[in-house]
Structures are given as structure tokens and as C-alpha cells.
Protein backbone atom coordinates (compact mmCIF):
# COMPACT_ATOMS: atom_id res chain seq x y z
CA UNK A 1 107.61 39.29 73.12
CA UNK A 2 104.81 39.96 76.10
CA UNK A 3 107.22 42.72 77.59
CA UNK A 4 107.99 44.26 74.15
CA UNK A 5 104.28 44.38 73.29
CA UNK A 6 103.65 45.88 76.81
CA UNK A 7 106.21 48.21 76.32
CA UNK A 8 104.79 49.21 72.94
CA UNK A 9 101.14 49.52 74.21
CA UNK A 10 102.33 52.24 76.94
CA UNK A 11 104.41 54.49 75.15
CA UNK A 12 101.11 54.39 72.39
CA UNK A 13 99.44 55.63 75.16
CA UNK A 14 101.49 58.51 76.48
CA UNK A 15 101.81 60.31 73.36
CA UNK A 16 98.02 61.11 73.22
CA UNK A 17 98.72 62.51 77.04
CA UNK A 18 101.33 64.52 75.97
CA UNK A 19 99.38 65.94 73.22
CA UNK A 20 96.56 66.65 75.63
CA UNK A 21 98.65 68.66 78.68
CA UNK A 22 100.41 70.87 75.54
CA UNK A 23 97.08 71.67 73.81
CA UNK A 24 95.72 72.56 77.34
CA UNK A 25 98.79 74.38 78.21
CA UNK A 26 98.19 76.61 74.81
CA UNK A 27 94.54 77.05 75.69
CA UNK A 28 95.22 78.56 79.57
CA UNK A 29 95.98 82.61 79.46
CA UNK A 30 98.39 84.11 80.34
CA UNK A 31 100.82 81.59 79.65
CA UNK A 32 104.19 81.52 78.28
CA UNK A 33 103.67 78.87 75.66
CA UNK A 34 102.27 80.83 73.23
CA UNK A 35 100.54 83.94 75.48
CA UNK A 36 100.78 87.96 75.48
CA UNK A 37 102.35 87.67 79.50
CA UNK A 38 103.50 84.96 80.96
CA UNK A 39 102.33 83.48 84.33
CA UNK A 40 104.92 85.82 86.29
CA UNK A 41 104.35 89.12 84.55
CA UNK A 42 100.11 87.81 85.62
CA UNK A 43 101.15 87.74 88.56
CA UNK A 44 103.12 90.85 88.99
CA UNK A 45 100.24 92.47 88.35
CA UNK A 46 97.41 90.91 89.98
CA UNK A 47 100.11 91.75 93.01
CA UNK A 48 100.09 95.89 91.88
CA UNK A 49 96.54 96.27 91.79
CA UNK A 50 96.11 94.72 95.36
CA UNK A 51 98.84 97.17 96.55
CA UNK A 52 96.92 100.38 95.04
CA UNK A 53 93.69 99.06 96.12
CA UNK A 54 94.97 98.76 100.12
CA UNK A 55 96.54 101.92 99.38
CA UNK A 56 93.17 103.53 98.30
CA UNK A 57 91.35 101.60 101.24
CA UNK A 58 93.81 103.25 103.73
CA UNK A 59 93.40 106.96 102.24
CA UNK A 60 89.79 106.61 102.42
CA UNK A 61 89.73 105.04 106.14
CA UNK A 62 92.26 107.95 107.20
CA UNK A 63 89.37 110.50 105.45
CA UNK A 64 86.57 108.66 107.12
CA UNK A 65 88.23 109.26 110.18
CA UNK A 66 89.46 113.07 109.96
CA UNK A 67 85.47 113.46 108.59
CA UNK A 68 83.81 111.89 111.56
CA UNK A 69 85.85 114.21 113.64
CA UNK A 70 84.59 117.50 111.79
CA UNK A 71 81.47 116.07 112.31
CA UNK A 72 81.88 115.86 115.56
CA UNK A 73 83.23 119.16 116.13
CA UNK A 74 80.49 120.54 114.39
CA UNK A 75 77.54 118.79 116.05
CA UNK A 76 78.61 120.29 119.54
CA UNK A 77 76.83 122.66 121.08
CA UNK A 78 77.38 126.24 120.07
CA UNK A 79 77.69 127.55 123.64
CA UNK A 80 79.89 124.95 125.30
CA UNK A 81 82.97 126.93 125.53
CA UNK A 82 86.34 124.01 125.39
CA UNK A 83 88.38 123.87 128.62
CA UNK A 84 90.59 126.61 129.19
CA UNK A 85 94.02 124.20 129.11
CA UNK A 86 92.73 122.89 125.47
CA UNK A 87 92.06 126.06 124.04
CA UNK A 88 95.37 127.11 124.75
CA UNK A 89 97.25 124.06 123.54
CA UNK A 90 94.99 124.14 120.25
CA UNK A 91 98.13 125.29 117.15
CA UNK A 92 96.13 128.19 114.92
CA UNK A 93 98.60 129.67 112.45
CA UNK A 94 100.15 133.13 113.85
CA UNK A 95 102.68 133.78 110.84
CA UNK A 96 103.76 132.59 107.86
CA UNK A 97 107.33 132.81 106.32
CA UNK A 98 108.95 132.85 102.89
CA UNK A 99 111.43 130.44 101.93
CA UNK A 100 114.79 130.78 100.67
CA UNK A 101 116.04 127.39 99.50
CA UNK A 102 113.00 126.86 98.35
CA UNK A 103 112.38 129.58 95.82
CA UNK A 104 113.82 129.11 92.85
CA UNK A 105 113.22 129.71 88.69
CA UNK A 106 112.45 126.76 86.08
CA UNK A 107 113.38 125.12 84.62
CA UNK A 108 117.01 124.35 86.75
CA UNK A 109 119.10 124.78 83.25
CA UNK A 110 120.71 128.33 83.68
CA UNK A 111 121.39 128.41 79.90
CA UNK A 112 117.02 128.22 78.94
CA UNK A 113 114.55 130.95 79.85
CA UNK A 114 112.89 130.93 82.77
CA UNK A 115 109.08 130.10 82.61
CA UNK A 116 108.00 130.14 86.03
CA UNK A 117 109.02 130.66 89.98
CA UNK A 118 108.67 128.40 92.35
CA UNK A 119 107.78 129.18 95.60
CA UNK A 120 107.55 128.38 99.32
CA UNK A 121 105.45 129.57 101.84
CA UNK A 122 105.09 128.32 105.59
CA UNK A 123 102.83 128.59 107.84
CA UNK A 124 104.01 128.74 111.32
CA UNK A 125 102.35 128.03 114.81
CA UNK A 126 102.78 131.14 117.48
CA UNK A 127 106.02 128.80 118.75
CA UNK A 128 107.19 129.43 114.72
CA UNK A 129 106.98 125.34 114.12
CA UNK A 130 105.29 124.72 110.59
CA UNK A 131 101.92 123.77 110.79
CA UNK A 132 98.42 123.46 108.18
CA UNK A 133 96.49 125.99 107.40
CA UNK A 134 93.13 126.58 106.67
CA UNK A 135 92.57 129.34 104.01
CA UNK A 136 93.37 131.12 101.09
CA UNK A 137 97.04 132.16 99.82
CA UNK A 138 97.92 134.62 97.49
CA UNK A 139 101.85 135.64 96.29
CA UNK A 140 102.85 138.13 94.19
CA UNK A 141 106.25 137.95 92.15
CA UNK A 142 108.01 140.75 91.19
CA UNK A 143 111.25 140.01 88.86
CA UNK A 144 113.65 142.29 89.33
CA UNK A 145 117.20 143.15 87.42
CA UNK A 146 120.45 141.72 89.54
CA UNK A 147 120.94 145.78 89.80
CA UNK A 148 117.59 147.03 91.06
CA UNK A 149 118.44 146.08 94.77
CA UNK A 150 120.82 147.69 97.62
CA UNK A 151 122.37 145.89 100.69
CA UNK A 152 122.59 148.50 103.69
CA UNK A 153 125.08 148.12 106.86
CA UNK A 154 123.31 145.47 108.34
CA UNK A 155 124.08 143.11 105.13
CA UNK A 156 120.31 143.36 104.51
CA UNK A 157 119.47 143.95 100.97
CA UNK A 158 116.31 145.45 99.61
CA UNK A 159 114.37 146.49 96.33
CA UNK A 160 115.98 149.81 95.60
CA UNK A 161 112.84 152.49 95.46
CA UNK A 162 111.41 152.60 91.96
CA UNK A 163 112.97 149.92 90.45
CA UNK A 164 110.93 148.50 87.32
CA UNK A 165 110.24 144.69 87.55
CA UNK A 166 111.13 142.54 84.43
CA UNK A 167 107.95 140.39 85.06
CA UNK A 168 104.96 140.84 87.93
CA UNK A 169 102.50 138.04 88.34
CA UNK A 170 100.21 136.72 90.94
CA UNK A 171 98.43 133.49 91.99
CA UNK A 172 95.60 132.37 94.27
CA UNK A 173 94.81 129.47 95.73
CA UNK A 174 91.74 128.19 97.83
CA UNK A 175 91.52 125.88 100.69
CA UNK A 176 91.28 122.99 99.03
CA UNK A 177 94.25 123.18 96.39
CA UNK A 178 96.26 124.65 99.41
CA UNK A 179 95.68 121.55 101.42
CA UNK A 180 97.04 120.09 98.36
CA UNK A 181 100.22 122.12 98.12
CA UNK A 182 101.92 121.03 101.70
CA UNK A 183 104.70 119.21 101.48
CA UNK A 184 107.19 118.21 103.43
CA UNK A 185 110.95 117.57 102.96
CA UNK A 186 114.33 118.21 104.84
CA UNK A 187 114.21 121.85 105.23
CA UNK A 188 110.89 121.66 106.90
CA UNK A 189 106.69 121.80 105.96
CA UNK A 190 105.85 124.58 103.28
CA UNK A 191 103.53 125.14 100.56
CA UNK A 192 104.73 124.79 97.14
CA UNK A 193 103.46 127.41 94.80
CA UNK A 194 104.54 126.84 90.94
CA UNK A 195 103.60 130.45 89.29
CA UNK A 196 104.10 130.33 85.20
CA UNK A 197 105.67 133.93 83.84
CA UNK A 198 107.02 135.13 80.42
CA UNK A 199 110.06 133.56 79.30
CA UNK A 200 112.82 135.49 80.88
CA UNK A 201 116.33 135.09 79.82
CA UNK A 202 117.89 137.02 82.29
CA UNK A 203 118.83 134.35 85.08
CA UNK A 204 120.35 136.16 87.53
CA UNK A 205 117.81 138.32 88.01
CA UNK A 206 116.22 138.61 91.73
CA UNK A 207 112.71 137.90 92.97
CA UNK A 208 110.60 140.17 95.54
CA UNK A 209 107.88 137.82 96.65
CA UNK A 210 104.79 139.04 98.73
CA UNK A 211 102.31 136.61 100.12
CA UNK A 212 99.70 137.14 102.36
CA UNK A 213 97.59 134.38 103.93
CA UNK A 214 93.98 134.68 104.91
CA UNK A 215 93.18 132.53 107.75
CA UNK A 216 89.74 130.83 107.32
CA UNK A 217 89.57 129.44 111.04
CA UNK A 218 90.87 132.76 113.05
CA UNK A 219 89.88 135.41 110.02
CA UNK A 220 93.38 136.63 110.58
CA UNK A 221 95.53 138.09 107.85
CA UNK A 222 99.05 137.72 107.86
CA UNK A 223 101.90 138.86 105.48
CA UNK A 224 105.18 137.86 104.29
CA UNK A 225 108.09 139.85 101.89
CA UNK A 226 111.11 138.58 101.17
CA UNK A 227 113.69 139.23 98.42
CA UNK A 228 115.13 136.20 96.88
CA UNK A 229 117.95 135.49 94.86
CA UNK A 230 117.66 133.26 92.05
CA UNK A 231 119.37 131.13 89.34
């Protein structure tokens, strides 16, 4: 009778406990019981924003860096003059290039008008290895009709002289939204140019693309043409 009274007296208690843990279980956020995420999806997240913020943290140590060098550089003395062996292994841009694979009209689907070009421009050290550069860049697209060009002996082809362009357009970009542009990819480094036109339905038409880059370190101007075919 003890043991079944016993026995009673414990299982009285343990229902209150029960109680308790649930209710307190339904009062912490984020839980499943009840909450918007569950503990998992909290902590998926928590673990995202740590990512992007040592993400951020290295960007900004990596400017830090490249800004404490420019300082540097600019708080030497005018007329020091840099070692001879320096100097010449220092890269300054001595062309640039257009490219072909990477010119192209969009959108990709043949059977919609165009609406703009994109482009690809390189900048190339004086061993013709891509390379940054500091300046402005300006191309020029001509759109010309699949018939407006000639191939001569060489396999070369070219604008034919007076041909009327379907669309002409231009864009410039500065320093800072070139920096922006570089990308790199299989083919090599370039800098992407996206440059909007009229709608243009007729997809086999060719491109005549002029750039010309104004160096900002050298004050050296160098130009590019190239005739592209695209789809």
C-alpha cells in the first residue's frame, strides 16, 4: 500500500514538470514547437552572416593594404628616381586588344531582338600578357548588315567603304567603374563592357568595334578595331 502510494505521489509530481519544460519550450524562439524557424534554420543563419561578415573583414583588410601602399608611393620623395632594374620590371599597359569570343549580342536567344553588345577589351603588358589598367575606356559600336563587309586574299575581312551601320553607339567609362569591369575567366583577363542599343532584329548582322584606352599612369593613348561576327 506504502509502494503504491509512493508510486502515486511521484508520477503526481512529474506531470507538473512536464508541463513546465513544454511551456518553456513554447516560450524559447526560434523553436520548432510552435516558432517561425526552427533551431536549425537559426542556426543556418547565424552561420551566413558570420561568413559575409569575414568575407567583408577580408575585402576591407586586402583595401587597407593596397591603400597603405599608395600611400606609400605617394609620400616618397619626388626626386628619388626607383632603381633602374625596378623601373624596368614595373608592367604599364602598352596595348590593348579586342576580343572575339567575348563579343557577342543579348540576349543569347537568336529568335528575340538584340538590345545590347557585349564587349571585351584587354589590356595587355608590352610582353602582350593581360594586365589592369588605370584609366578611362571608351568603345564605339557600329552594327553593320551581314553584307556590308569584304574578305580580301589574306582571309581578312573588313567594313566595305561606305557601308551604313544599322545601329552606332558609344560608352565611357572612368577609372573607377573600369576597375570594376575586369574579369577574369578561361580565355584570359578583359574588361566587360555591356552597351544597350535599339532593338535590332537582324541577328546576323556584324559588329565593327573601336576602343581606345587612355592611360591615366603613362598618359598614353592606345587603340583597338576589330570586326566581329555576331549571333
Amino acid at each position: 500500500m506504502g509502494a503504491m502510494l509512493n508510486s502515486t505521489r511521484a508520477s503526481s509530481l512529474v506531470v507538473p514538470r512536464e508541463l513546465a519544460l513544454v511551456c518553456c519550450l513554447a516560450l524559447i524562439p526560434g523553436c520548432s514547437m510552435g516558432g517561425s524557424k526552427s533551431a536549425s534554420q537559426a542556426n543556418d543563419e547565424l552561420r551566413r552572416r558570420v561568413m559575409a561578415l569575414e568575407d567583408q573583414k577580408k575585402s576591407l583588410e586586402q583595401t587597407n593594404t593596397e591603400l597603405l601602399a599608395k600611400v606609400t608611393e605617394l609620400s616618397r620623395e619626388r626626386g628619388a628616381a626607383l632603381p633602374a632594374d625596378v623601373l624596368a620590371a614595373m608592367p604599364r599597359c602598352a596595348s590593348i586588344a579586342i576580343s572575339d569570343l567575348g563579343t557577342w549580342l543579348d540576349p543569347a536567344d537568336a529568335g528575340k531582338p538584340a538590345t545590347s553588345v557585349h564587349v571585351s577589351v584587354s589590356a595587355l603588358d608590352g610582353r602582350g600578357r593581360s594586365m589592369q589598367g588605370v584609366g578611362t575606356l571608351c568603345v564605339e559600336l557600329l552594327v553593320l548588315p551581314a553584307d556590308a563587309t569584304i574578305v580580301n586574299d589574306a582571309g581578312e575581312r573588313s567594313a566595305r567603304q561606305g557601308a551604313t551601320p544599322i545601329r552606332t553607339t558609344k560608352a565611357e567609362i572612368g577609372p573607377a567603374a573600369l576597375r570594376d569591369a575586369y574579369r577574369e575567366g578561361l580565355f584570359g583577363a578583359s574588361y566587360v563592357v555591356d552597351i544597350s542599343i535599339d532593338p535590332l532584329t537582324e541577328r546576323n548582322a556584324v559588329v565593327l568595334v573601336r576602343a581606345r584606352f587612355a592611360d591615366a599612369i603613362t598618359g598614353v593613348t592606345l587603340d583597338a578595331t576589330k570586326l566581329v561576327g555576331v549571333h
